[in-house]
Structure formats: C-alpha cells, structure tokens
Protein backbone atom coordinates (compact mmCIF):
# COMPACT_ATOMS: atom_id res chain seq x y z
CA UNK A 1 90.05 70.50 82.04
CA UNK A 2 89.36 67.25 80.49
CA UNK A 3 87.32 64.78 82.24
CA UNK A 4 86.78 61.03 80.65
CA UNK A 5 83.83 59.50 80.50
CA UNK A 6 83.33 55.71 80.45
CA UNK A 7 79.61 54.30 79.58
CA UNK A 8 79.30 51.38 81.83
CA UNK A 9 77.11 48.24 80.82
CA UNK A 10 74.43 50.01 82.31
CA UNK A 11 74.52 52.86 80.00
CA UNK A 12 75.28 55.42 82.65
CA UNK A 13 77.97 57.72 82.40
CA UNK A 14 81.11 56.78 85.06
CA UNK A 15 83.94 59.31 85.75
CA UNK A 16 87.73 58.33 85.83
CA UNK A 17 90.09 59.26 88.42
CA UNK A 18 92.37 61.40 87.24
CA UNK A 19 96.16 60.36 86.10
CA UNK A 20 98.78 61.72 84.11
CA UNK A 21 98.42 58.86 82.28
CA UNK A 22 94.21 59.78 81.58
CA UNK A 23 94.92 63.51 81.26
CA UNK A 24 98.74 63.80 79.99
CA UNK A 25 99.29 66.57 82.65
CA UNK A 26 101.91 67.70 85.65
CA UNK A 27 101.70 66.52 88.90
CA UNK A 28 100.79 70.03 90.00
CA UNK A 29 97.75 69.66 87.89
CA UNK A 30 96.68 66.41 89.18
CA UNK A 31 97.00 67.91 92.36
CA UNK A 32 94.93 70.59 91.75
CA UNK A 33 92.20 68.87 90.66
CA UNK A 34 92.45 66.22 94.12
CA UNK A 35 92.45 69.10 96.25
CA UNK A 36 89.98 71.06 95.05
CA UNK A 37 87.82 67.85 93.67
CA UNK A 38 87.06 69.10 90.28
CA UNK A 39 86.76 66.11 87.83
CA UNK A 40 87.14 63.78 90.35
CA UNK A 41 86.62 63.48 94.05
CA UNK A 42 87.83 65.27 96.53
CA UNK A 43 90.80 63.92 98.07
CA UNK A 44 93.45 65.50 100.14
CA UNK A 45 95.33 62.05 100.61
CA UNK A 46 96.12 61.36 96.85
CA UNK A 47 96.37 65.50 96.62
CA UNK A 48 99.18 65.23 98.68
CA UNK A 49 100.81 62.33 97.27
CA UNK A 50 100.81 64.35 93.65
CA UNK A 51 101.81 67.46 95.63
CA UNK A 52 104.63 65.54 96.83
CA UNK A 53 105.72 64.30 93.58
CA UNK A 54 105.38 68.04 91.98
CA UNK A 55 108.23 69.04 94.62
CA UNK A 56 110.27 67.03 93.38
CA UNK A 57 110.77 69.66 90.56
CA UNK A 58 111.74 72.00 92.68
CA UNK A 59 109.78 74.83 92.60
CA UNK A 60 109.76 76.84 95.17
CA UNK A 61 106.02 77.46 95.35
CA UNK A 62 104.98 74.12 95.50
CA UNK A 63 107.78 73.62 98.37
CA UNK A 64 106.03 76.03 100.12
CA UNK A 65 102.22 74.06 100.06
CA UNK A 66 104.16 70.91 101.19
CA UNK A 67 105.48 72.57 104.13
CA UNK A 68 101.95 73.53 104.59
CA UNK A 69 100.33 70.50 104.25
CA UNK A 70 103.07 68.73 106.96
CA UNK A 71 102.27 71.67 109.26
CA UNK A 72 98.68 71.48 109.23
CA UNK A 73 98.73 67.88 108.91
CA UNK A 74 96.37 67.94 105.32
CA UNK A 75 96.09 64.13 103.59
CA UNK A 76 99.64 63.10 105.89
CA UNK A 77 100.19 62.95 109.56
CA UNK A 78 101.64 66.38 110.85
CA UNK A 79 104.98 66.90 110.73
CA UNK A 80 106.62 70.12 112.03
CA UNK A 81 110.54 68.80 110.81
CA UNK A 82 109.16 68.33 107.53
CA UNK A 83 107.30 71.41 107.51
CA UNK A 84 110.49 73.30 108.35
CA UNK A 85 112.60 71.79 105.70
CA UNK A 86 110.31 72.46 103.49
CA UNK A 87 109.36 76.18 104.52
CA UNK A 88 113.12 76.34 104.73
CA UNK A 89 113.93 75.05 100.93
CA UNK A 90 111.11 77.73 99.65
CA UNK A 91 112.83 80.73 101.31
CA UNK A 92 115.79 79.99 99.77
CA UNK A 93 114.56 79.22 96.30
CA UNK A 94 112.43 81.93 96.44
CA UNK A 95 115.12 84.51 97.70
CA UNK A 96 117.52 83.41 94.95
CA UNK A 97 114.78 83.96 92.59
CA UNK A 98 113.40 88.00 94.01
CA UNK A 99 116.91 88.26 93.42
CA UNK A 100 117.09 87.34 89.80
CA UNK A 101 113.54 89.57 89.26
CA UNK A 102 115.11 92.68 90.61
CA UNK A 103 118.21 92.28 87.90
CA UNK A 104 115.90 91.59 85.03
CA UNK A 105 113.57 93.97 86.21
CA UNK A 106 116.38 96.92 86.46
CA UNK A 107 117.31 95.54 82.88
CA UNK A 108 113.89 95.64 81.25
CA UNK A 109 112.37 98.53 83.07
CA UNK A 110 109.98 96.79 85.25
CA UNK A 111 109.54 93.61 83.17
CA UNK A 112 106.89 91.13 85.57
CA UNK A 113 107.01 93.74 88.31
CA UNK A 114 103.92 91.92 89.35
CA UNK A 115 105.87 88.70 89.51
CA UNK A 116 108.17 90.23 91.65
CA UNK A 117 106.21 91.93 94.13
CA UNK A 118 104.40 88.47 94.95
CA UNK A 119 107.76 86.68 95.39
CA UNK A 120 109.06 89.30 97.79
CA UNK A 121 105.95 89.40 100.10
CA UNK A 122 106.25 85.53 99.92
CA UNK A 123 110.04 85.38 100.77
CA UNK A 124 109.38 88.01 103.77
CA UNK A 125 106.16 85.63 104.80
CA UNK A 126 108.70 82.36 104.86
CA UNK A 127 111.19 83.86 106.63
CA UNK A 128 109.00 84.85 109.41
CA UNK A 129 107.35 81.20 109.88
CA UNK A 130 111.28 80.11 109.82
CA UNK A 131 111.72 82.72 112.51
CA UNK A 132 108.76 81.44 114.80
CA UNK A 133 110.65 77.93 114.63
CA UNK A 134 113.93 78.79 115.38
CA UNK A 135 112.39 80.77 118.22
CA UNK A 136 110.13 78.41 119.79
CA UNK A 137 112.30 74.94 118.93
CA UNK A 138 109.78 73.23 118.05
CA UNK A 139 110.94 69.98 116.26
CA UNK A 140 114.00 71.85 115.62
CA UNK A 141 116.92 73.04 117.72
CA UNK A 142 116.32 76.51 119.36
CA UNK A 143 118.33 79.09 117.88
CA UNK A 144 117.65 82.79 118.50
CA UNK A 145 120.28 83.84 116.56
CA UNK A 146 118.73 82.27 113.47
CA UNK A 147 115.56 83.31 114.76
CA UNK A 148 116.66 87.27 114.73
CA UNK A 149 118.04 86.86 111.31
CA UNK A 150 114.67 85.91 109.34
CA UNK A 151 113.06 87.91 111.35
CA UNK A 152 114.98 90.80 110.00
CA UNK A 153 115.38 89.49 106.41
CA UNK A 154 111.21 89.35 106.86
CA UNK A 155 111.10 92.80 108.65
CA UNK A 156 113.38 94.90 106.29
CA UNK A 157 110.52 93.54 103.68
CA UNK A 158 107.83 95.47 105.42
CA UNK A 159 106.40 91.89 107.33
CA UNK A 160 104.79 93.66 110.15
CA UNK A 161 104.75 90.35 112.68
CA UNK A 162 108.40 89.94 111.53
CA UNK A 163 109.05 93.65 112.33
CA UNK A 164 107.21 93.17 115.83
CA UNK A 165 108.92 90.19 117.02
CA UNK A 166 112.20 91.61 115.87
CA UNK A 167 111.73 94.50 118.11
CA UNK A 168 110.99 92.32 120.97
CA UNK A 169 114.35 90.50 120.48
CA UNK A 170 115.90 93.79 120.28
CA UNK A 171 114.61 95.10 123.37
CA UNK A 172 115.04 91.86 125.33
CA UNK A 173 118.36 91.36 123.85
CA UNK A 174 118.05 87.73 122.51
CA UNK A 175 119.73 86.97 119.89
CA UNK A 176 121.11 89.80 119.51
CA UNK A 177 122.48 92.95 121.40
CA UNK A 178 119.91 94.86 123.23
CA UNK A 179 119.41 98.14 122.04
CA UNK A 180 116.00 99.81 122.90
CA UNK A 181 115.94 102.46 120.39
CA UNK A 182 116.35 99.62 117.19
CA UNK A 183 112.96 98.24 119.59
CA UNK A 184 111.22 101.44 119.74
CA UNK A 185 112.14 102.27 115.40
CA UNK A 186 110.89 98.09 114.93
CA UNK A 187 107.90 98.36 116.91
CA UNK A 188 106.70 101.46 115.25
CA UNK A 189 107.17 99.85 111.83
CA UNK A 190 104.83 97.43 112.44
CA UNK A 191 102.44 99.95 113.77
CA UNK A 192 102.90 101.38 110.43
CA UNK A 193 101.99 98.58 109.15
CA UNK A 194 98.54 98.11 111.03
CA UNK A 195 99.94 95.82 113.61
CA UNK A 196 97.68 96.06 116.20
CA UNK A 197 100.14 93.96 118.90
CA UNK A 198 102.74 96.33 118.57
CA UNK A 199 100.89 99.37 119.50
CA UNK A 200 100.37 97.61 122.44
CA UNK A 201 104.17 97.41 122.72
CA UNK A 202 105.00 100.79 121.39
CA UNK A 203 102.51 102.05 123.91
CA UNK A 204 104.58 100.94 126.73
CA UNK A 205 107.76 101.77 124.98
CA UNK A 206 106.12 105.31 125.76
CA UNK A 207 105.26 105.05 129.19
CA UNK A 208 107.97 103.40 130.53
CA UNK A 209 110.68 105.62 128.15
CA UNK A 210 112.05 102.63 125.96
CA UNK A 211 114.06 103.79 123.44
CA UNK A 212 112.24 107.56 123.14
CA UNK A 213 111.35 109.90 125.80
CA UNK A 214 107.98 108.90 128.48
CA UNK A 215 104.94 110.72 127.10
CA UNK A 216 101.71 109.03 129.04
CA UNK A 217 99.41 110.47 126.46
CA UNK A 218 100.87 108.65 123.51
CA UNK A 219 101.29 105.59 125.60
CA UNK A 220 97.46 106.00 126.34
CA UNK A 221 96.82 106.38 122.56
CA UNK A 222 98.33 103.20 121.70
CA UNK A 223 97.23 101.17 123.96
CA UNK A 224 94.03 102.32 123.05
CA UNK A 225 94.04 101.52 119.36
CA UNK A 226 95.52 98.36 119.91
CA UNK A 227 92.47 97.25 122.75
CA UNK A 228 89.70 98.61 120.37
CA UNK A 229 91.07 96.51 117.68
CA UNK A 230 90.65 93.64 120.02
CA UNK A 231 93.73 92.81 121.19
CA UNK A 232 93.35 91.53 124.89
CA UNK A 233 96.78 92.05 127.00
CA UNK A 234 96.12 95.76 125.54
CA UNK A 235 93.10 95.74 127.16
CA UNK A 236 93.98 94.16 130.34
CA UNK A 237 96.86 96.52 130.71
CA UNK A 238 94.59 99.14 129.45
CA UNK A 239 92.31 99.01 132.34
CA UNK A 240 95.40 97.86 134.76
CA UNK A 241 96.87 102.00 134.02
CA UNK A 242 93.55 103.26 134.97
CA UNK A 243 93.20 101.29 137.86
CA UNK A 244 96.84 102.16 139.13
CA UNK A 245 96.65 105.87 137.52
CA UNK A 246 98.96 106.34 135.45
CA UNK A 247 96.48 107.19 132.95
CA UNK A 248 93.07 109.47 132.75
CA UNK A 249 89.93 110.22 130.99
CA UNK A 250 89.93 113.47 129.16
C-alpha cells in the first residue's frame, strides 16, 4: 500500500488522504483503505461514497456490501429499498456467475472449485435475506410467493435458515400449497444442518404427527437439543410438556 508523505514547513511528516488520483488505484481499493483506516483515517462516510462508485462496475460482490451498508445504515442513512435492490442485483449476478463456474469447472476438472464453492454459499445466503423481505414487506411489497421461491433456491443450497423457514411456509401453506410431509423433510434438513430453531419445530412435527408418525420421545429429544442450545420458545414449550404431561423424566 502506498502512503504519501508531505514534509510540512515544520519539518514533520503529514499524511495524504487517499485518491485515485494520489495512489492510481480502484475505487474498491480506496474503499478499503476508508473502511478499514489504513493509510488514512478511518472513515465510513467517504468509504461508502468509494464503495458506491466501485458498484458501479458491477460486480456482484461489491453489490452485495452496498446493500449492506444501506441495511445497517454504515456512512449513509439506512435504507431498506436500497438495501433490497441491491441484495437483489447480487443474487442475480452472482447466480449467473455459480452458473458459469459449474460449466468451466465440469470442463477443466474442478478448475477454481474454491471460487465456486464461495459463490454458491453466497448466492444461497442472498437469496435468503431476499426471502426475509418479501416475507415481512418491509419497504417492499409483501409477496410470499417470491418469498417461498428464494427460500427454496437458498434451501436446495444447504442454507439451513432458508431450509427452516421454507418448511414453515410449507406447513402453513403460504405461498405455496401446504403439504406437511415437504415441512417435516425441510425442517429436518436444517436440523442437519445444526439449526437449532428447527429442532424445536421438528420436535413438534413429532408430537403432534406433522408430516411423520407421533413419537413423544423424539419430540422430547428435539426439543431438548434445541433448549440446551439456548433457544427460548424450545424451552418455554419444553417445560410447558412437562407441566401438561405429555412428556417425562427417564
């Protein structure tokens, strides 16, 4: 990184602020060195403004830190619309691009597999932030049927909140058909994949027979795992079963 010095009358040594004209760099770069205040000071105003400008390029990386920046509201006032559009223009970027990896990757026998494996778990990632907005309509028009689709376009990717949420739309039949057995096969994905909400969920898919056959002791396993990792309604309904009993000490 190059940093300019300019000896002032004084004789003391003065840093620059960082340009592209002073360092014949990207934007990206100049961002970098804002946000993370190396060479210069810290500042997430102008880092934004250079983040900004790096978009413009298209990248679908950078797309996604703007949406981040308008959703947590970092050097500009938050924005959840432009934090959408944003999120929005990085899925599809990014999707068109897994794509591309996974032909040149067939091709070249596992040419930048690496590459690959990071835009896929970033695709599923997006789509499941695009799902939560399309869900919730916020700054955006509600739309459960949009919301089901990234969910599952994040969920077939092995995104275990996607894979949880889609089972919830499943069994409550928004946005889609019901169908508790697609519920019960989501919900235990995500328990696959360390989810410790949806063994809440599957344990209730157990005990109340959603989707596969009432077994109390596996609904008392789950719920158990998920309120030792913490998560509170498993706890609450945790002690709720004992209270009621529907479920034991052994």
């Amino acid at each position: 990184m190059v940093i300019l010095i300019k000896i002032v009358s004084n004789l003391q040594a003065q840093v620059y602020i960082p340009t592209i004209a002073t360092i014949g760099t990207t934007p990206y770069d100049v961002w970098l060195l804002y946000e993370n205040g190396k060479g210069t000071k810290k500042d997430l105003e102008k880092a934004f403004y250079w983040l900004s400008e790096s978009a413009k390029n298209g990248n679908e990386f950078v797309q996604f830190d703007l949406g981040e920046y308008y959703q947590l509201g970092i050097g500009v006032e938050k924005d959840e619309a432009k934090a959408f559009e944003y999120y929005k223009k990085s899925n599809e970027n990014l999707y068109n691009k897994v794509l591309a990896l996974l032909y040149q990757n067939d091709k070249d026998t596992g040419k930048d597999l690496k590459k690959t494996i990071y835009c896929y778990n970033k695709v599923a990632e997006i789509a499941y932030l695009l799902g939560v907005w399309y869900q919730s309509g916020i700054e955006i028009e509600k739309d459960e049927v949009k919301a089901f689709e990234y969910y599952k376009q994040s969920a077939e990717k092995g995104y275990n909140k996607a894979q949880k949420n889609l089972a919830s739309l499943y069994e409550n039949g928004e946005g889609t058909k019901k169908d508790l057995d697609k519920a019960f096969y989501w919900y235990n994905k995500a328990v696959e994949n360390e989810y410790e909400e949806a063994q809440c969920n599957l344990g209730g898919c157990y005990l109340f027979g959603r989707g596969v056959e009432k077994d109390k002791d596996k609904a008392f396993e789950y719920y158990k795992q998920s309120a030792e990792k913490g998560y509170i309604k498993a706890q609450n309904d945790l002690g709720y079963l004992y209270v009621k009993g529907e479920i034991w000490i052994v």
